[in-house]
Protein backbone atom coordinates (compact mmCIF):
# COMPACT_ATOMS: atom_id res chain seq x y z
CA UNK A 1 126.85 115.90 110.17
CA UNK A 2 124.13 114.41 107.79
CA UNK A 3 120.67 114.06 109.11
CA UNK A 4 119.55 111.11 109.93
CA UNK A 5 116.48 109.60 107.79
CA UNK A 6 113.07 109.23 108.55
CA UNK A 7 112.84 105.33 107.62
CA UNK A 8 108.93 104.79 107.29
CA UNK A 9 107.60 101.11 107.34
CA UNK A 10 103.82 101.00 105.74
CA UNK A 11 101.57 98.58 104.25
CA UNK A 12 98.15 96.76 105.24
CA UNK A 13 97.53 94.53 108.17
CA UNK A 14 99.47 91.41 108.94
CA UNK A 15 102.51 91.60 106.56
CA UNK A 16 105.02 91.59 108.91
CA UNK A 17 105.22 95.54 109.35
CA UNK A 18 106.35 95.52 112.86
CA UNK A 19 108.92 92.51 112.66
CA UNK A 20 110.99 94.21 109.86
CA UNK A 21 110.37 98.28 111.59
CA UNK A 22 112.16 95.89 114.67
CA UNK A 23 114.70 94.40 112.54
CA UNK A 24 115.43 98.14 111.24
CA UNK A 25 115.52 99.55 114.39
CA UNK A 26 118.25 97.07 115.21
CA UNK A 27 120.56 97.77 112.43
CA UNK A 28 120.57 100.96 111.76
CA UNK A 29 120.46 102.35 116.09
CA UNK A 30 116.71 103.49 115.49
CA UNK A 31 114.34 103.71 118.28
CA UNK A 32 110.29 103.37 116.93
CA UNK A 33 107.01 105.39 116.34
CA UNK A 34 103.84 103.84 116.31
CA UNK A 35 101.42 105.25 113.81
CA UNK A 36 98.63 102.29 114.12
CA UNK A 37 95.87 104.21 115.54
CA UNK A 38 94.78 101.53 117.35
CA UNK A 39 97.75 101.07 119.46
CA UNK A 40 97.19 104.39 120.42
CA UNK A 41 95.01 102.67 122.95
CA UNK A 42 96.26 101.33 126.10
CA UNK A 43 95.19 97.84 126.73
CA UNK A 44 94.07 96.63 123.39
CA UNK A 45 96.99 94.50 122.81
CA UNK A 46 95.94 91.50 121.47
CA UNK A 47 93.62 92.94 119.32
CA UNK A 48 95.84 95.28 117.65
CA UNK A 49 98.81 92.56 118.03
CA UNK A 50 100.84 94.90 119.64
CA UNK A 51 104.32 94.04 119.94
CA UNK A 52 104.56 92.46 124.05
CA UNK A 53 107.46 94.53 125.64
CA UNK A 54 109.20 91.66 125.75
CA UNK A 55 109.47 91.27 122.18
CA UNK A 56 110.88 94.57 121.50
CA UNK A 57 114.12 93.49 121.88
CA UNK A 58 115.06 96.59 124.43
CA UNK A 59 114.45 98.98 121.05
CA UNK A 60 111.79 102.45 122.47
CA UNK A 61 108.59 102.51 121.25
CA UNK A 62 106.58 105.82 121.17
CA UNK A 63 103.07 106.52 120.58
CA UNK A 64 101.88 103.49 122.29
CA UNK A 65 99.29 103.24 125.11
CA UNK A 66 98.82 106.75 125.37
CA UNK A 67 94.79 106.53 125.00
CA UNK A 68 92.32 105.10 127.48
CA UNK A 69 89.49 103.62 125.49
CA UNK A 70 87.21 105.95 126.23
CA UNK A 71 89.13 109.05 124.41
CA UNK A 72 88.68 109.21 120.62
CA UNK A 73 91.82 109.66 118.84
CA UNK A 74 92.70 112.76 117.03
CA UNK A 75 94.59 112.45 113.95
CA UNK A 76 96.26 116.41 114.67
CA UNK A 77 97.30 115.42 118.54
CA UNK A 78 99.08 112.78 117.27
CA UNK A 79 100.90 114.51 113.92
CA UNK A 80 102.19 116.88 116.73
CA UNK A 81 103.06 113.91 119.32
CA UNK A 82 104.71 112.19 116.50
CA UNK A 83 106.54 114.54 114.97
CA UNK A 84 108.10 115.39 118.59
CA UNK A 85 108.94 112.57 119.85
CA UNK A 86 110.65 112.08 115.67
CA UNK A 87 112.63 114.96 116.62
CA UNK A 88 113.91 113.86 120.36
CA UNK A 89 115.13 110.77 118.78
CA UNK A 90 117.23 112.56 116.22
CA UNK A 91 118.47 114.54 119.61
CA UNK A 92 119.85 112.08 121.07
CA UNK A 93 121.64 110.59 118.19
CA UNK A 94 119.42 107.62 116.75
CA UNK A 95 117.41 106.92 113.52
CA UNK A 96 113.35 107.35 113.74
CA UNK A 97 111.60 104.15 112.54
CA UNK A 98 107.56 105.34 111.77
CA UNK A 99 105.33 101.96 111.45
CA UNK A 100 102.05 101.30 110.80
CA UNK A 101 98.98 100.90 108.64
CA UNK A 102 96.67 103.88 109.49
CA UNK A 103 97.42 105.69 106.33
CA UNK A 104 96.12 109.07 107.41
CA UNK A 105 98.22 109.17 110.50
CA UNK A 106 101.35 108.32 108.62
CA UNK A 107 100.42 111.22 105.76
CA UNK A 108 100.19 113.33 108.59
CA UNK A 109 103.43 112.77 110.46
CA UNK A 110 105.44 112.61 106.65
CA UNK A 111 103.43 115.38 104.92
CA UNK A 112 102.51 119.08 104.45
CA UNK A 113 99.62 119.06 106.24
CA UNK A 114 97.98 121.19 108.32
CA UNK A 115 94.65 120.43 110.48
CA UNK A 116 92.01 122.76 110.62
CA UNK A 117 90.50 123.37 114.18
CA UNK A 118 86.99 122.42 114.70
CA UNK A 119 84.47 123.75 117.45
CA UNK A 120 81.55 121.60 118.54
CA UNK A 121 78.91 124.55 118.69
CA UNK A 122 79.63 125.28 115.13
CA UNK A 123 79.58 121.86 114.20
CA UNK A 124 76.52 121.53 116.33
CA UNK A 125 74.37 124.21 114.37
CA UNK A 126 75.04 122.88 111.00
CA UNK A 127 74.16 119.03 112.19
CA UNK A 128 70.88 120.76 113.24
CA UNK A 129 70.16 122.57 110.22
CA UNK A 130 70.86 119.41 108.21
CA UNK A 131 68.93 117.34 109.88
CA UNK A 132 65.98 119.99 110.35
CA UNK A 133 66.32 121.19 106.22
CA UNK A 134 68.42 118.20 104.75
CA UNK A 135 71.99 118.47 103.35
CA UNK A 136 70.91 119.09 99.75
CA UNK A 137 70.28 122.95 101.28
CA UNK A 138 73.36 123.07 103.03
CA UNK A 139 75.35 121.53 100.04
CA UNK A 140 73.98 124.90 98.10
CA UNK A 141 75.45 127.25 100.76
CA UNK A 142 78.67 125.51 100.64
CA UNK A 143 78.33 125.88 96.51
CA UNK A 144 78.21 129.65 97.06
CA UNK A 145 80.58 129.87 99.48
CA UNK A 146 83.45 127.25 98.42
CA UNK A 147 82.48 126.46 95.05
CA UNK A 148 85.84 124.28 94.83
CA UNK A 149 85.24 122.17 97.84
CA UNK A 150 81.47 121.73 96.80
CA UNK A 151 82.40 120.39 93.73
CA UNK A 152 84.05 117.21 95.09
CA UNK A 153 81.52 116.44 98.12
CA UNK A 154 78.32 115.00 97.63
CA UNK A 155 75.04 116.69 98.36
CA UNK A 156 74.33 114.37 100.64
CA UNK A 157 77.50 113.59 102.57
CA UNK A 158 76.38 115.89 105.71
CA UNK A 159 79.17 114.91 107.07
CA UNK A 160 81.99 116.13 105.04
CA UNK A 161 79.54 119.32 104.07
CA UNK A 162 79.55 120.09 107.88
CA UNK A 163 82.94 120.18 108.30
CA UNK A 164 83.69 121.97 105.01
CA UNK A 165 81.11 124.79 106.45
CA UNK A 166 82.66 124.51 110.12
CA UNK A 167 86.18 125.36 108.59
CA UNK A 168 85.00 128.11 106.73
CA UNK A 169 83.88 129.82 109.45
CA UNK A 170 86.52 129.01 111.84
CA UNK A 171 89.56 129.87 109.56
CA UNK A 172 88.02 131.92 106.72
CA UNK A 173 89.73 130.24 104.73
CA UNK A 174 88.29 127.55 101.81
CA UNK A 175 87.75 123.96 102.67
CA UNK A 176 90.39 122.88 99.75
CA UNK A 177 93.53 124.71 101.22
CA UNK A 178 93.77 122.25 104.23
CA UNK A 179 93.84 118.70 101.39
CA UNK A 180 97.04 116.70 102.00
CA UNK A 181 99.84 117.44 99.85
CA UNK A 182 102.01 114.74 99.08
CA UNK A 183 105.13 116.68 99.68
CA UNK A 184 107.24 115.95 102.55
CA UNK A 185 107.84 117.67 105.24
CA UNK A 186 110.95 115.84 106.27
CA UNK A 187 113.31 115.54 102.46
CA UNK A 188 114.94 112.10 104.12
CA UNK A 189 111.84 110.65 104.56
CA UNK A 190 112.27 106.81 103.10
CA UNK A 191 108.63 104.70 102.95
CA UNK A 192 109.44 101.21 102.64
CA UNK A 193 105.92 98.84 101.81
CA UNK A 194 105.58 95.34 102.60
CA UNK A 195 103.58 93.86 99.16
CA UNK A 196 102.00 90.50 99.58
CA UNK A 197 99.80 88.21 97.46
CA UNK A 198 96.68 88.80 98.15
CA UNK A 199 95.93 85.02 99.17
CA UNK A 200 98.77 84.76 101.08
CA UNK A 201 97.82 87.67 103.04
CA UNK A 202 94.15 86.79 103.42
CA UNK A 203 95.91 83.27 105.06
CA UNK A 204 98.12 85.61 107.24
CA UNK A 205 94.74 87.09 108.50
CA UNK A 206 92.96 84.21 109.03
CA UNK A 207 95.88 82.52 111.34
CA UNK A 208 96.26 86.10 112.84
CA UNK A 209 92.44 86.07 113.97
CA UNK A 210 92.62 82.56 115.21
CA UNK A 211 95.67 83.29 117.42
CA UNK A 212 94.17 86.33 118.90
CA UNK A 213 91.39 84.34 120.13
CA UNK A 214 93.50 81.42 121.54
CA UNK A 215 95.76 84.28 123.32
CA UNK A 216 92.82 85.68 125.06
CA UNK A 217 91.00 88.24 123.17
CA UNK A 218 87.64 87.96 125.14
CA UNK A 219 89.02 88.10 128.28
CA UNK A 220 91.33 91.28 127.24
CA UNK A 221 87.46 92.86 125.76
CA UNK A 222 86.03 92.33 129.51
CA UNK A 223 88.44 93.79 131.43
CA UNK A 224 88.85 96.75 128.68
CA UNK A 225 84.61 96.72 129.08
CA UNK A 226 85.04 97.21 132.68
CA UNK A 227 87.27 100.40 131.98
CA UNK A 228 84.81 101.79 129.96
CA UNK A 229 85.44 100.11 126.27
CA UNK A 230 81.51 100.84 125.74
CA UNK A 231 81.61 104.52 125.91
CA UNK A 232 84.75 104.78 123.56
CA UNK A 233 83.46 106.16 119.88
CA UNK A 234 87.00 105.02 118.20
CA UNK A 235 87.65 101.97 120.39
CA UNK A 236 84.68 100.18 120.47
CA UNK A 237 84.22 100.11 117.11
CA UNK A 238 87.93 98.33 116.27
CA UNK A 239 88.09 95.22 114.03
CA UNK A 240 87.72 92.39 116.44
CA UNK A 241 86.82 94.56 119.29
CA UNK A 242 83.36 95.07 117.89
CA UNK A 243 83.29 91.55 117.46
CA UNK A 244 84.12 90.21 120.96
CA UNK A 245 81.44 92.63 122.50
CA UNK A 246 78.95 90.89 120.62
CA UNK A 247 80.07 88.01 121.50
CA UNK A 248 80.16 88.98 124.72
CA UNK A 249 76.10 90.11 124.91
CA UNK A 250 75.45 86.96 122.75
CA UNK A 251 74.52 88.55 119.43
CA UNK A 252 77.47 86.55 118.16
CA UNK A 253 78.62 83.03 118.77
CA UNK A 254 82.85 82.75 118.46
CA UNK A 255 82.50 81.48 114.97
CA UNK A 256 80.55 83.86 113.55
CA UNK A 257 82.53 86.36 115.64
CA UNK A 258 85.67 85.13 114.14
CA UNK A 259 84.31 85.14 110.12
CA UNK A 260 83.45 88.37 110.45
CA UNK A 261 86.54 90.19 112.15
CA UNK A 262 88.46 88.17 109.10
CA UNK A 263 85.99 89.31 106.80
CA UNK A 264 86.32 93.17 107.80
CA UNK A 265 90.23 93.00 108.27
CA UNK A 266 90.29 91.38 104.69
CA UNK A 267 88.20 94.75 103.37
CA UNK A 268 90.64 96.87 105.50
CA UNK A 269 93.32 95.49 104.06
CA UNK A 270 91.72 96.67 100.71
CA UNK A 271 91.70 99.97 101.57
CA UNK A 272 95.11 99.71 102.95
CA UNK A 273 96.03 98.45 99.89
CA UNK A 274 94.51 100.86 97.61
CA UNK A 275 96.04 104.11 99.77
CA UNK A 276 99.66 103.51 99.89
CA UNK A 277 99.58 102.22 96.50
CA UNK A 278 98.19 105.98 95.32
CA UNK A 279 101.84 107.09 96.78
CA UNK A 280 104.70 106.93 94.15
CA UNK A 281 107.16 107.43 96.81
CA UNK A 282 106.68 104.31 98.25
CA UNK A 283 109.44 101.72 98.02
CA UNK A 284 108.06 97.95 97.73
CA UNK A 285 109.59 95.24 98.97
CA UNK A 286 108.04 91.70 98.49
CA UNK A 287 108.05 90.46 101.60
CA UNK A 288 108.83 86.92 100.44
CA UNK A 289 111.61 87.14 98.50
CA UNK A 290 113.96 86.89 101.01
CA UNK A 291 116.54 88.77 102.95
CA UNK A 292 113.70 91.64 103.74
CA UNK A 293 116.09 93.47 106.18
CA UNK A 294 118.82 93.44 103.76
CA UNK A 295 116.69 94.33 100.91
CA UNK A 296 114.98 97.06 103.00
CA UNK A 297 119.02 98.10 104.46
CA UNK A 298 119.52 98.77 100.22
CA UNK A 299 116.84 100.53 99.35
CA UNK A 300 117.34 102.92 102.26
CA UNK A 301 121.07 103.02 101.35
CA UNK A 302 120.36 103.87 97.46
CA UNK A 303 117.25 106.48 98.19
CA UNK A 304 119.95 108.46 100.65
CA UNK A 305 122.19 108.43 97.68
CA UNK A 306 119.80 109.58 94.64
CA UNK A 307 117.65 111.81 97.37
CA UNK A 308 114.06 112.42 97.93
CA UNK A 309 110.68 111.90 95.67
CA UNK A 310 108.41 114.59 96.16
CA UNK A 311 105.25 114.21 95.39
CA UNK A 312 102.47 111.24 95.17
């Protein structure tokens, strides 16, 4: 019996991502994953314009509100999650539809890659040495240590020089070996992107800001407040999010509140942008051409037939 594909929907906010993963879903007898890291979160809905279980059209979703807002979401927890709830889908007969736009979460459900485990004392004696001595001293251990991985972090990213250290410690092993590479893990995997003109998407964005305020936004950031929003290192700082709790302890008025969630979404859709496009395997579909399920329903159909790309 021939495996059923991994069809992988991708591509930067508000270009219809979710709509045509649905669509998918429908045709092909698919149940979904999410792999938006901010759905993750339960309760930040409108925000993260979650799809209202009503508008799933009876299709399962997985990985959604499985976070309160005060966790912080961990990019390995949720390769494992993924990749399970991927494989009790296939069990039971049905197609896995991954969609989202956090580009590291969907590398790590699709690719070879494996997480290096981190431990906070560790971490904690570097920090302290770094901020004690500076990072330029600390970049020169990791230069004797991991020449490699010293080559491509700056001497002052303490961040990145921590965690390079941390790992070598923890594993023994050199900072380099745990890099992403782009080879799948699954051989049917299928990416499908959604491409947009730029100004049509930076319209999309503005109407999608708009309507999140006129559905309630505020109101969804006080209640989330009074479950502890403020104390969540990932949550709190979401696109919007940020921007209703200022509005909320009048730093921000709603305007100003509302130019500058567009403003950072349009910058996250840059990045967005500028990640999947680094990934040859991607399939592209302009989004308004026409017929996007069919279109998407082909492309699956011919990369089946001519097999897997491998690499990036």
């Amino acid at each position: 019996m021939e495996r059923a594909p991994l069809v992988t929907v991708v591509g930067p906010t508000a270009s219809g991502k979710s709509d045509l993963a649905l669509a998918l879903a429908a045709e092909l007898g698919g149940e979904i994953v999410n792999a938006d890291a901010l759905q993750l979160y339960r309760g930040m809905d409108i925000g993260t314009a979650k799809l209202r279980p009503e508008q799933r059209e009876g299709i399962a979703h997985h990985q959604l509100d499985v976070l309160e807002v005060t966790q912080e979401a961990s990019v390995s927890a949720y390769q494992q999650a993924a990749r399970e709830d991927i494989a009790a889908i296939r069990a039971r007969g049905r197609v896995p539809v991954l969609v989202g736009g956090s580009g590291l979460y969907i590398r790590a459900v699709l690719d070879d890659i494996e997480f290096p485990p981190t431990d906070p004392v560790v971490r904690a004696r570097y920090e302290q040495r770094a901020t004690k001595s500076g990072p330029e001293l600390l970049h020169q251990e990791l230069s004797r240590r991991d020449p490699e991985a010293a080559a491509t972090i700056g001497a002052h990213d303490t961040r990145r020089i921590v965690r390079a250290l941390e790992v070598g410690d923890l594993t023994g092993r050199p900072f380099t070996a745990f890099l992403p590479r782009p080879l799948y893990a699954d051989p049917s995997t299928i990416q499908l992107g959604m491409r947009l003109p730029r100004p049509v998407l930076h319209e999309r964005i503005e109407r999608r800001v708009h309507r999140m305020v006129e559905q309630g936004l505020l109101e969804e950031v006080r209640q989330l407040r009074e479950q502890g929003l403020d104390r969540g290192r990932t949550a709190r700082r979401a696109i919007g999010y940020e921007q209703a709790l200022a509005v909320l302890d009048g730093a921000l008025d709603c305007r100003a509140a509302i130019d500058s969630t567009v403003a950072a979404t349009r910058r996250l859709v840059r990045r967005q942008d500028t990640w999947f496009r680094r990934d040859a395997r991607v399939r592209w579909l302009d989004v308004e051409a026409g017929d996007l399920t069919g279109r998407a329903l082909r492309e699956i159909r011919g990369a089946r037939a001519t097999g897997p790309a491998t690499s990036a």
